[in-house]
PDB file of N, CA and C in Angstrom:
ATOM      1  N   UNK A   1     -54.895  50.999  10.687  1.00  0.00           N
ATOM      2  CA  UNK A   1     -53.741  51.793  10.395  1.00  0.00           C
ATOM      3  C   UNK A   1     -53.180  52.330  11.704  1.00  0.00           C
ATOM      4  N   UNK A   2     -52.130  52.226  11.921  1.00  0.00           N
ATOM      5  CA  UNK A   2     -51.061  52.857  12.878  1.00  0.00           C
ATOM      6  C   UNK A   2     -50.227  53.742  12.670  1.00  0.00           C
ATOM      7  N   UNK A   3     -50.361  54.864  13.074  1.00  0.00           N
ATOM      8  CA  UNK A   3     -49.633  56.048  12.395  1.00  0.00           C
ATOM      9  C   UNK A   3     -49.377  57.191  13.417  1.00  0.00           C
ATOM     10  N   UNK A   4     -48.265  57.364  13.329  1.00  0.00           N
ATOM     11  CA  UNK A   4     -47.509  58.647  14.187  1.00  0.00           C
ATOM     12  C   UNK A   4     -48.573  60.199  14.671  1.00  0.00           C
ATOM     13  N   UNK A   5     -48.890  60.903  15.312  1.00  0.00           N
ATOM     14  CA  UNK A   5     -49.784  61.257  15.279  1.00  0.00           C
ATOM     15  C   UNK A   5     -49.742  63.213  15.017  1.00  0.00           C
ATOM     16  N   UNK A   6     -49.312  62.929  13.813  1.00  0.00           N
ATOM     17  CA  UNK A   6     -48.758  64.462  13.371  1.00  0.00           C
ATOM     18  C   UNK A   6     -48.962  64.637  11.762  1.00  0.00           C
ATOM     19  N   UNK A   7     -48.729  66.161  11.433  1.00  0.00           N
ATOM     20  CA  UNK A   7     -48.801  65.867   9.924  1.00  0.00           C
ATOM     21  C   UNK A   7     -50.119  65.645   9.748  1.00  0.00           C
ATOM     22  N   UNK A   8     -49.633  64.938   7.864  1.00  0.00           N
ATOM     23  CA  UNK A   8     -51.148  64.237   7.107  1.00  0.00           C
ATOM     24  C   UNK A   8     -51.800  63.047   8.030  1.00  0.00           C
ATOM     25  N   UNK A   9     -51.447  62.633   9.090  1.00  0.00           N
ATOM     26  CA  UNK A   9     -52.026  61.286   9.468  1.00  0.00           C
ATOM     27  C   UNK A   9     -52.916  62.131  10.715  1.00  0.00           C
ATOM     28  N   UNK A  10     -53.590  62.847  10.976  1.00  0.00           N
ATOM     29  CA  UNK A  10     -54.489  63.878  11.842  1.00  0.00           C
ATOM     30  C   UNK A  10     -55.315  64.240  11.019  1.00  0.00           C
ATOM     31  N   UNK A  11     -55.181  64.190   9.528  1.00  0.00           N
ATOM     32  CA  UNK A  11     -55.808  64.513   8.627  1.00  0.00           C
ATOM     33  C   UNK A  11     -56.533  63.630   7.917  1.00  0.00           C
ATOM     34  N   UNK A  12     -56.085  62.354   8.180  1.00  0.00           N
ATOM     35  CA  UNK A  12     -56.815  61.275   7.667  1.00  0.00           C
ATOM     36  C   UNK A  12     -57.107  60.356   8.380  1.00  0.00           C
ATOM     37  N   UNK A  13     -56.443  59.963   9.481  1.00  0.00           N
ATOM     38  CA  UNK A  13     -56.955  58.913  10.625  1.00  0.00           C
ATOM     39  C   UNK A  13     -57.507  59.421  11.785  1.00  0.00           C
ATOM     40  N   UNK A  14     -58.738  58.699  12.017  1.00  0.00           N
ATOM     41  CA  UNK A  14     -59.825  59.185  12.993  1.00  0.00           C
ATOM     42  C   UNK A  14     -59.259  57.976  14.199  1.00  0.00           C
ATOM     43  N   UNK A  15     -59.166  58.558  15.039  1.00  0.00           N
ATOM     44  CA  UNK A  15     -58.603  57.760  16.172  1.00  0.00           C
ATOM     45  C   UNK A  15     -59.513  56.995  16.411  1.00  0.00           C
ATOM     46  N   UNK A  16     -59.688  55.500  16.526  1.00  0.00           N
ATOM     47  CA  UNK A  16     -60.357  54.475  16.958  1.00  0.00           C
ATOM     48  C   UNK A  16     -61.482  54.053  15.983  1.00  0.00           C
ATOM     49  N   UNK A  17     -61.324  54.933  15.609  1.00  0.00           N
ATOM     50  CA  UNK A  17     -62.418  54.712  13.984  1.00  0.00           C
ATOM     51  C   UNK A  17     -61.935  53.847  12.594  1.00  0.00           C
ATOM     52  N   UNK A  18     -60.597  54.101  12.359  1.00  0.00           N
ATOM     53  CA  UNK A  18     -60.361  54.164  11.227  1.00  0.00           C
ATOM     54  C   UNK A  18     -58.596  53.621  11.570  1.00  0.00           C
ATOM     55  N   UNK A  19     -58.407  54.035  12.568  1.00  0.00           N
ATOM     56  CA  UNK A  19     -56.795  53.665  13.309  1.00  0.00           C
ATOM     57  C   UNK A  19     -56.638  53.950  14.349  1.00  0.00           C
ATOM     58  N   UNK A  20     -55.353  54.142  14.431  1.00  0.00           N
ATOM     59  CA  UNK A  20     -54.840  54.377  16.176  1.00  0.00           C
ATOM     60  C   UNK A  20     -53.601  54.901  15.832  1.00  0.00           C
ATOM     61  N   UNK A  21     -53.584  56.286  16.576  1.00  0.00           N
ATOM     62  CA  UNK A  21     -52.473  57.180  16.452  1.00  0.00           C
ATOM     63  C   UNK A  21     -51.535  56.973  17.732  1.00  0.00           C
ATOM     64  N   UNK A  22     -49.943  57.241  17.481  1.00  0.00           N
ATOM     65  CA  UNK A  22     -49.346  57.442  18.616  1.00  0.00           C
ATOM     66  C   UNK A  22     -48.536  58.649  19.060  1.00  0.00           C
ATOM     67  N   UNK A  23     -48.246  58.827  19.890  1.00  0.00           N
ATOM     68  CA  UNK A  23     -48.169  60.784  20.353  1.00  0.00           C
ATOM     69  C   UNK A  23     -46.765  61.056  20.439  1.00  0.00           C
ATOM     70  N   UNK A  24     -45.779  59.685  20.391  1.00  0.00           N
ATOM     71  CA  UNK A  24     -44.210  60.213  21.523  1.00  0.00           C
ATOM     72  C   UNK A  24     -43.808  59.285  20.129  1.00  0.00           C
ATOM     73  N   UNK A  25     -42.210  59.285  19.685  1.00  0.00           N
ATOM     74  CA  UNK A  25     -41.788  58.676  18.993  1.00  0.00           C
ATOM     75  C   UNK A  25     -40.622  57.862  19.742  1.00  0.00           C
ATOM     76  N   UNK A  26     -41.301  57.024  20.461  1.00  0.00           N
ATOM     77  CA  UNK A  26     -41.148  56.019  20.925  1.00  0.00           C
ATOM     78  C   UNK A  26     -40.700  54.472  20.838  1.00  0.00           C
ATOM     79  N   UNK A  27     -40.144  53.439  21.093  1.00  0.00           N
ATOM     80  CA  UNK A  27     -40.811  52.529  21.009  1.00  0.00           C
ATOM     81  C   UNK A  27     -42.045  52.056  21.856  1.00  0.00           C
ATOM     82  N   UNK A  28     -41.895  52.608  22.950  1.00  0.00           N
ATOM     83  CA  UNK A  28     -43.153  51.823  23.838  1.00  0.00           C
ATOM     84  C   UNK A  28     -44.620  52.693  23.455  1.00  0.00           C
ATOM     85  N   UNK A  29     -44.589  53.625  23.001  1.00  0.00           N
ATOM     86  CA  UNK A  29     -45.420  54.773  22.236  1.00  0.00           C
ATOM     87  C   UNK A  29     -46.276  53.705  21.091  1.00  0.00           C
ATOM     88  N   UNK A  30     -45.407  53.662  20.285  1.00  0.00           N
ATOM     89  CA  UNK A  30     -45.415  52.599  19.073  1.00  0.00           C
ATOM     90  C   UNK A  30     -46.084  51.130  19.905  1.00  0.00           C
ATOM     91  N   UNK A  31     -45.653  50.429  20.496  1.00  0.00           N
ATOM     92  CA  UNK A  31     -45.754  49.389  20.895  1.00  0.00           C
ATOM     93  C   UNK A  31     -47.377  49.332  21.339  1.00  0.00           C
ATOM     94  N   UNK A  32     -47.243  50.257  22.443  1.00  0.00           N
ATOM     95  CA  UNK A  32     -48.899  50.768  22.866  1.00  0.00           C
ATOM     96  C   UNK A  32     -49.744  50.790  21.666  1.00  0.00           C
ATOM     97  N   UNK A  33     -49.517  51.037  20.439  1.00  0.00           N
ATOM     98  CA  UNK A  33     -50.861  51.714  19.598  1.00  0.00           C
ATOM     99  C   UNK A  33     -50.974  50.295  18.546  1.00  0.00           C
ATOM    100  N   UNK A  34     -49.905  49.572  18.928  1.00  0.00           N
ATOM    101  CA  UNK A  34     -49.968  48.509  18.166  1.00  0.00           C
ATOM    102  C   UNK A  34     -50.639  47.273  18.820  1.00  0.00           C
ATOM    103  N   UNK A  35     -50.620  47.402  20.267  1.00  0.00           N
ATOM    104  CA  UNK A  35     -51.282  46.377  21.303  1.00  0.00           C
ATOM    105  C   UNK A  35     -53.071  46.524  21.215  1.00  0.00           C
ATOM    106  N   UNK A  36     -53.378  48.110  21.200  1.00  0.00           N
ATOM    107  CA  UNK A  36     -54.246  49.162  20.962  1.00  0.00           C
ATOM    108  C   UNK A  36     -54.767  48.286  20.004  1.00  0.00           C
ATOM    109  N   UNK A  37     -54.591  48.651  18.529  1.00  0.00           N
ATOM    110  CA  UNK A  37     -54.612  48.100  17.139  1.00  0.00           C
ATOM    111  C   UNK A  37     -55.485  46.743  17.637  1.00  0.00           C
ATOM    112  N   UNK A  38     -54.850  46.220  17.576  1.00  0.00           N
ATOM    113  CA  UNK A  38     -55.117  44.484  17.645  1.00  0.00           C
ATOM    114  C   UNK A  38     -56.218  43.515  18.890  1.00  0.00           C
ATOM    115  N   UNK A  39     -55.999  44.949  19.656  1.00  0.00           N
ATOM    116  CA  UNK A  39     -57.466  44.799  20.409  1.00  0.00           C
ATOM    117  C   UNK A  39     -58.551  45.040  19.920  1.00  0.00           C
ATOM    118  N   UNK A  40     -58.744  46.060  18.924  1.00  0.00           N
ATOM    119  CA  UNK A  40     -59.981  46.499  18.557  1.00  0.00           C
ATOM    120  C   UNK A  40     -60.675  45.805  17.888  1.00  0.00           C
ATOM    121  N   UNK A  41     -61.928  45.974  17.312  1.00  0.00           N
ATOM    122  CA  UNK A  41     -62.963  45.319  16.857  1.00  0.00           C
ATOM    123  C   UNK A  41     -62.863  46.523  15.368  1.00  0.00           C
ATOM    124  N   UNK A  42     -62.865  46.326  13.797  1.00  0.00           N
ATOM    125  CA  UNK A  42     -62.570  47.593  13.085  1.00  0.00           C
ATOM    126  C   UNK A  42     -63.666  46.972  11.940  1.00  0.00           C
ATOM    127  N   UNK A  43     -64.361  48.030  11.592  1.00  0.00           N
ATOM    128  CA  UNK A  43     -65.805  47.723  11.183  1.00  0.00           C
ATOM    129  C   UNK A  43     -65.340  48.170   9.873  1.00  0.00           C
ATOM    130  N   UNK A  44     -65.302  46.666   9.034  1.00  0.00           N
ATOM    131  CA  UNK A  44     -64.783  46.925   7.589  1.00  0.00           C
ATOM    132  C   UNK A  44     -65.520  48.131   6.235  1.00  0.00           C
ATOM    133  N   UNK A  45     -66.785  48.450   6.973  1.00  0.00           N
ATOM    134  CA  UNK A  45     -67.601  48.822   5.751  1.00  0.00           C
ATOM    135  C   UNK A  45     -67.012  50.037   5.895  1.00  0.00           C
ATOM    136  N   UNK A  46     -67.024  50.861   7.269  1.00  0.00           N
ATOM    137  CA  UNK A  46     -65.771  51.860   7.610  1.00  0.00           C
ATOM    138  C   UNK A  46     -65.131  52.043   7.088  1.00  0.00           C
ATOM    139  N   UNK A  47     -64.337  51.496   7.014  1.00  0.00           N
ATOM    140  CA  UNK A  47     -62.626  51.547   7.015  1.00  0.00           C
ATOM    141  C   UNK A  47     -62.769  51.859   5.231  1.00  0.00           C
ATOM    142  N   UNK A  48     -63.721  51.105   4.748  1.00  0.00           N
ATOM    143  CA  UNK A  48     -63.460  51.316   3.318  1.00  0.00           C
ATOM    144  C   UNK A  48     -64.085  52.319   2.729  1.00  0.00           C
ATOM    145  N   UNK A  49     -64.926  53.041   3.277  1.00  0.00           N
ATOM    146  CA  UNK A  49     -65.825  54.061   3.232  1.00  0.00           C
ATOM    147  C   UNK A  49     -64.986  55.460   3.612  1.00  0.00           C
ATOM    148  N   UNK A  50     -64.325  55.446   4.226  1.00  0.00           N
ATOM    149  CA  UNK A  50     -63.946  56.087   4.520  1.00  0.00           C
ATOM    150  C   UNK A  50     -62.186  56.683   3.478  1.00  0.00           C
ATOM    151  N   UNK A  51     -61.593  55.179   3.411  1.00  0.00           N
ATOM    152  CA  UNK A  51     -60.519  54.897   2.423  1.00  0.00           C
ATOM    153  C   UNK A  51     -60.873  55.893   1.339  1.00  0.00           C
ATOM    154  N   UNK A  52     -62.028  55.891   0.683  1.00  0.00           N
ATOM    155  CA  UNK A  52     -62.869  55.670  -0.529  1.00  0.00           C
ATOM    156  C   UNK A  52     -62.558  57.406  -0.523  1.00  0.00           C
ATOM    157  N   UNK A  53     -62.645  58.105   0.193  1.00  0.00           N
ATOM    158  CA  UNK A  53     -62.452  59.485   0.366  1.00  0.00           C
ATOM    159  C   UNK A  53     -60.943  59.915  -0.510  1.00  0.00           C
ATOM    160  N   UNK A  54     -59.980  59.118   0.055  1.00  0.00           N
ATOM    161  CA  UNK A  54     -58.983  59.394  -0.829  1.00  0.00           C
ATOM    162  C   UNK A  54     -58.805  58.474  -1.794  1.00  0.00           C
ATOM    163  N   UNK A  55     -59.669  58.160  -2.702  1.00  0.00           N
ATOM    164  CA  UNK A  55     -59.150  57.308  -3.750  1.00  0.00           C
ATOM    165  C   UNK A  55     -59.052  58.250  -4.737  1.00  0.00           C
ATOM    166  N   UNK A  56     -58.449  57.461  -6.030  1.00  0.00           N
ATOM    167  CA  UNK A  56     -58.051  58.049  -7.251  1.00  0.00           C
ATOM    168  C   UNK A  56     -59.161  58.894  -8.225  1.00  0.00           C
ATOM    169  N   UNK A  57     -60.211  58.860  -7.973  1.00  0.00           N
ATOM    170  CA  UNK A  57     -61.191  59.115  -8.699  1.00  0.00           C
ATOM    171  C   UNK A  57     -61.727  60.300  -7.688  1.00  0.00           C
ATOM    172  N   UNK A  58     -61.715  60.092  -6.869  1.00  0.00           N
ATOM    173  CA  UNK A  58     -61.877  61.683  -5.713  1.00  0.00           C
ATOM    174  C   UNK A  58     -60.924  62.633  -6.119  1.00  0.00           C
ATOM    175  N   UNK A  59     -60.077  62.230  -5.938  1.00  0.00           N
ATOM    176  CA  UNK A  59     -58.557  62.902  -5.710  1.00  0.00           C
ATOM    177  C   UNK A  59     -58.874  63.823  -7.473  1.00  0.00           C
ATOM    178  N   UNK A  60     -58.811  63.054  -8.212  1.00  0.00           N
ATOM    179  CA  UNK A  60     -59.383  63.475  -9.264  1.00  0.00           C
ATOM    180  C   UNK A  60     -60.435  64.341  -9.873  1.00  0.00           C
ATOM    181  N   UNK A  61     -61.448  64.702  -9.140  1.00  0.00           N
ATOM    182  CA  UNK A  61     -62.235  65.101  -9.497  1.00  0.00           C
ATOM    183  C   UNK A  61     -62.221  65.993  -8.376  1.00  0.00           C
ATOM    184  N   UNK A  62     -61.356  66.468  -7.624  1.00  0.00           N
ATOM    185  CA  UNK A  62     -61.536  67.704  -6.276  1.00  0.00           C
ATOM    186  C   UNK A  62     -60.069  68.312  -7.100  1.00  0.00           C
ATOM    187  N   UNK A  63     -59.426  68.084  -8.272  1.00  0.00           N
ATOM    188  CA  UNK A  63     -58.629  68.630  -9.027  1.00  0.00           C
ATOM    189  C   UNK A  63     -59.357  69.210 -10.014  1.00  0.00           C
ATOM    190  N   UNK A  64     -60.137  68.920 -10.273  1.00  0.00           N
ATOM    191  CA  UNK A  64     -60.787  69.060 -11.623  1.00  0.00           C
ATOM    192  C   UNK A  64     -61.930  70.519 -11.557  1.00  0.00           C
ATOM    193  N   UNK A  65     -62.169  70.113  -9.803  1.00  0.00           N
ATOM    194  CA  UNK A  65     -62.976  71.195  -9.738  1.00  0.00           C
ATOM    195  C   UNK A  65     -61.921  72.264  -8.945  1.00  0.00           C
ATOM    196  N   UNK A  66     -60.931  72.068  -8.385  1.00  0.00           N
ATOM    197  CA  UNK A  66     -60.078  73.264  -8.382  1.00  0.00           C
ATOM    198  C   UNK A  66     -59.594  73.989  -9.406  1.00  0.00           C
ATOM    199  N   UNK A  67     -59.125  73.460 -10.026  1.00  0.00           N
ATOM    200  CA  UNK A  67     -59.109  74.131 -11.659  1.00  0.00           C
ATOM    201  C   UNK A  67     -59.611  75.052 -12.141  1.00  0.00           C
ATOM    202  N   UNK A  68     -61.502  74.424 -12.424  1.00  0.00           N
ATOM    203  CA  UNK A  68     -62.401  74.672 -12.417  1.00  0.00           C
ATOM    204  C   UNK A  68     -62.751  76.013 -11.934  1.00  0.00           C
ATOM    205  N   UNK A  69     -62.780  76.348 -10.757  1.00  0.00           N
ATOM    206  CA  UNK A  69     -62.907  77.478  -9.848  1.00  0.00           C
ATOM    207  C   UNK A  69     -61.986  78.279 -10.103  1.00  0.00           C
ATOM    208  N   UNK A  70     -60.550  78.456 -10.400  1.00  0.00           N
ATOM    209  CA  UNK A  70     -59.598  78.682 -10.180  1.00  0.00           C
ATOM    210  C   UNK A  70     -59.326  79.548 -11.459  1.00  0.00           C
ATOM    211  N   UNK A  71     -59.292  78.474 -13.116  1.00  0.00           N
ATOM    212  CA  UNK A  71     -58.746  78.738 -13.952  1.00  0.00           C
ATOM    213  C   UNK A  71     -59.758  79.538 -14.592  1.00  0.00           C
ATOM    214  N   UNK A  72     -61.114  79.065 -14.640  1.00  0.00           N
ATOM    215  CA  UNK A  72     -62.274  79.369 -15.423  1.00  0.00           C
ATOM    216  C   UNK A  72     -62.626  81.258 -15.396  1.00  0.00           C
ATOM    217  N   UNK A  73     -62.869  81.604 -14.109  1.00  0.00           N
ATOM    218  CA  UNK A  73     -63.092  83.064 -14.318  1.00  0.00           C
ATOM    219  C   UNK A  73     -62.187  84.076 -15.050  1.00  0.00           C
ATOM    220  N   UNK A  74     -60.829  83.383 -14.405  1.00  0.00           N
ATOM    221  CA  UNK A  74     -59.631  84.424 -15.069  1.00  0.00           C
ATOM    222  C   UNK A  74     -59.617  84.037 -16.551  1.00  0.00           C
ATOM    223  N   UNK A  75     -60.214  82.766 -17.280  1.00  0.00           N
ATOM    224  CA  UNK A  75     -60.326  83.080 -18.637  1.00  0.00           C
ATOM    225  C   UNK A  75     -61.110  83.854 -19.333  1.00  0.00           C
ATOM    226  N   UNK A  76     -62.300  83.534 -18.114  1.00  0.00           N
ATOM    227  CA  UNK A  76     -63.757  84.337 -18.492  1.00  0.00           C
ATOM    228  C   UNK A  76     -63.178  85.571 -18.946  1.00  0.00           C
ATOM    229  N   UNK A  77     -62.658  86.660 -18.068  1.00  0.00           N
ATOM    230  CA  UNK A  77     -62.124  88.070 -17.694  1.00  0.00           C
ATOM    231  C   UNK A  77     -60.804  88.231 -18.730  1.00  0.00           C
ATOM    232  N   UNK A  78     -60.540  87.564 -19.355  1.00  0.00           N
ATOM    233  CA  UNK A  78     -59.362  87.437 -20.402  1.00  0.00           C
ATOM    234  C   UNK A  78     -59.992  87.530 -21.599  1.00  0.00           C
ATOM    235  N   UNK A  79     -61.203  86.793 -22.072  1.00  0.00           N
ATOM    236  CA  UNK A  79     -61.904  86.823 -22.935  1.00  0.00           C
ATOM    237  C   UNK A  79     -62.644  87.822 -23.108  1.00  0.00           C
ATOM    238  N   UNK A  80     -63.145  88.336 -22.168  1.00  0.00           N
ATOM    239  CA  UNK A  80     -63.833  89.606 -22.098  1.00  0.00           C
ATOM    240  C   UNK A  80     -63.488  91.056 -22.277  1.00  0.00           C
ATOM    241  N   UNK A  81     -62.183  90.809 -22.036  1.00  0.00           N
ATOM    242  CA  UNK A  81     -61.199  91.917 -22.221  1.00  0.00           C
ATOM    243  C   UNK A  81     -60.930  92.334 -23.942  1.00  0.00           C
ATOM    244  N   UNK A  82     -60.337  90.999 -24.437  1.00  0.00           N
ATOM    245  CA  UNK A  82     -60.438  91.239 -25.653  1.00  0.00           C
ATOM    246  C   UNK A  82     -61.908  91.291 -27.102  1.00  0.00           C
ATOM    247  N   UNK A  83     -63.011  91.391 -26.268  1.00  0.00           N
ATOM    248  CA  UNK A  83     -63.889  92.103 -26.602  1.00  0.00           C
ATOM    249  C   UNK A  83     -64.225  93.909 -27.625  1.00  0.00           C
TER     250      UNK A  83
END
């Protein structure tokens, strides 16, 4: 992955690990991280291991437990009230 190096992509791409970020919005910026890119050697079990962090079923279930945390006491304390 090649990605601008700001924002969500600092947040998800590990420089040389996983991608290659670029710093100037450039073309030769760009060009560099793409020369970068295609030199490297990118260790698939990685890349997908790592992917795997944001998949649909994560993403899902780090909702589920925000919720969770979130919604659950203030019902608790709602319920309790009307006691």
């Amino acid at each position: 992955m090649i990605a601008y190096g700001a924002g969500g992509a600092l947040d998800t791409v590990l420089e040389g690990q996983t991608g290659v970020l670029f710093r100037e919005r450039t073309p030769d910026s760009l060009a560099a991280a793409v020369r970068k890119c295609d030199s490297m050697n990118w260790n698939p079990d990685r890349l997908r291991k790592h992917a795997e962090r944001y998949g649909p079923e994560v993403f899902e279930a780090r909702i589920h437990d925000l919720l969770d945390r979130t919604l659950l006491p203030s019902r608790r304390e709602s319920q309790g009230s009307r006691s």
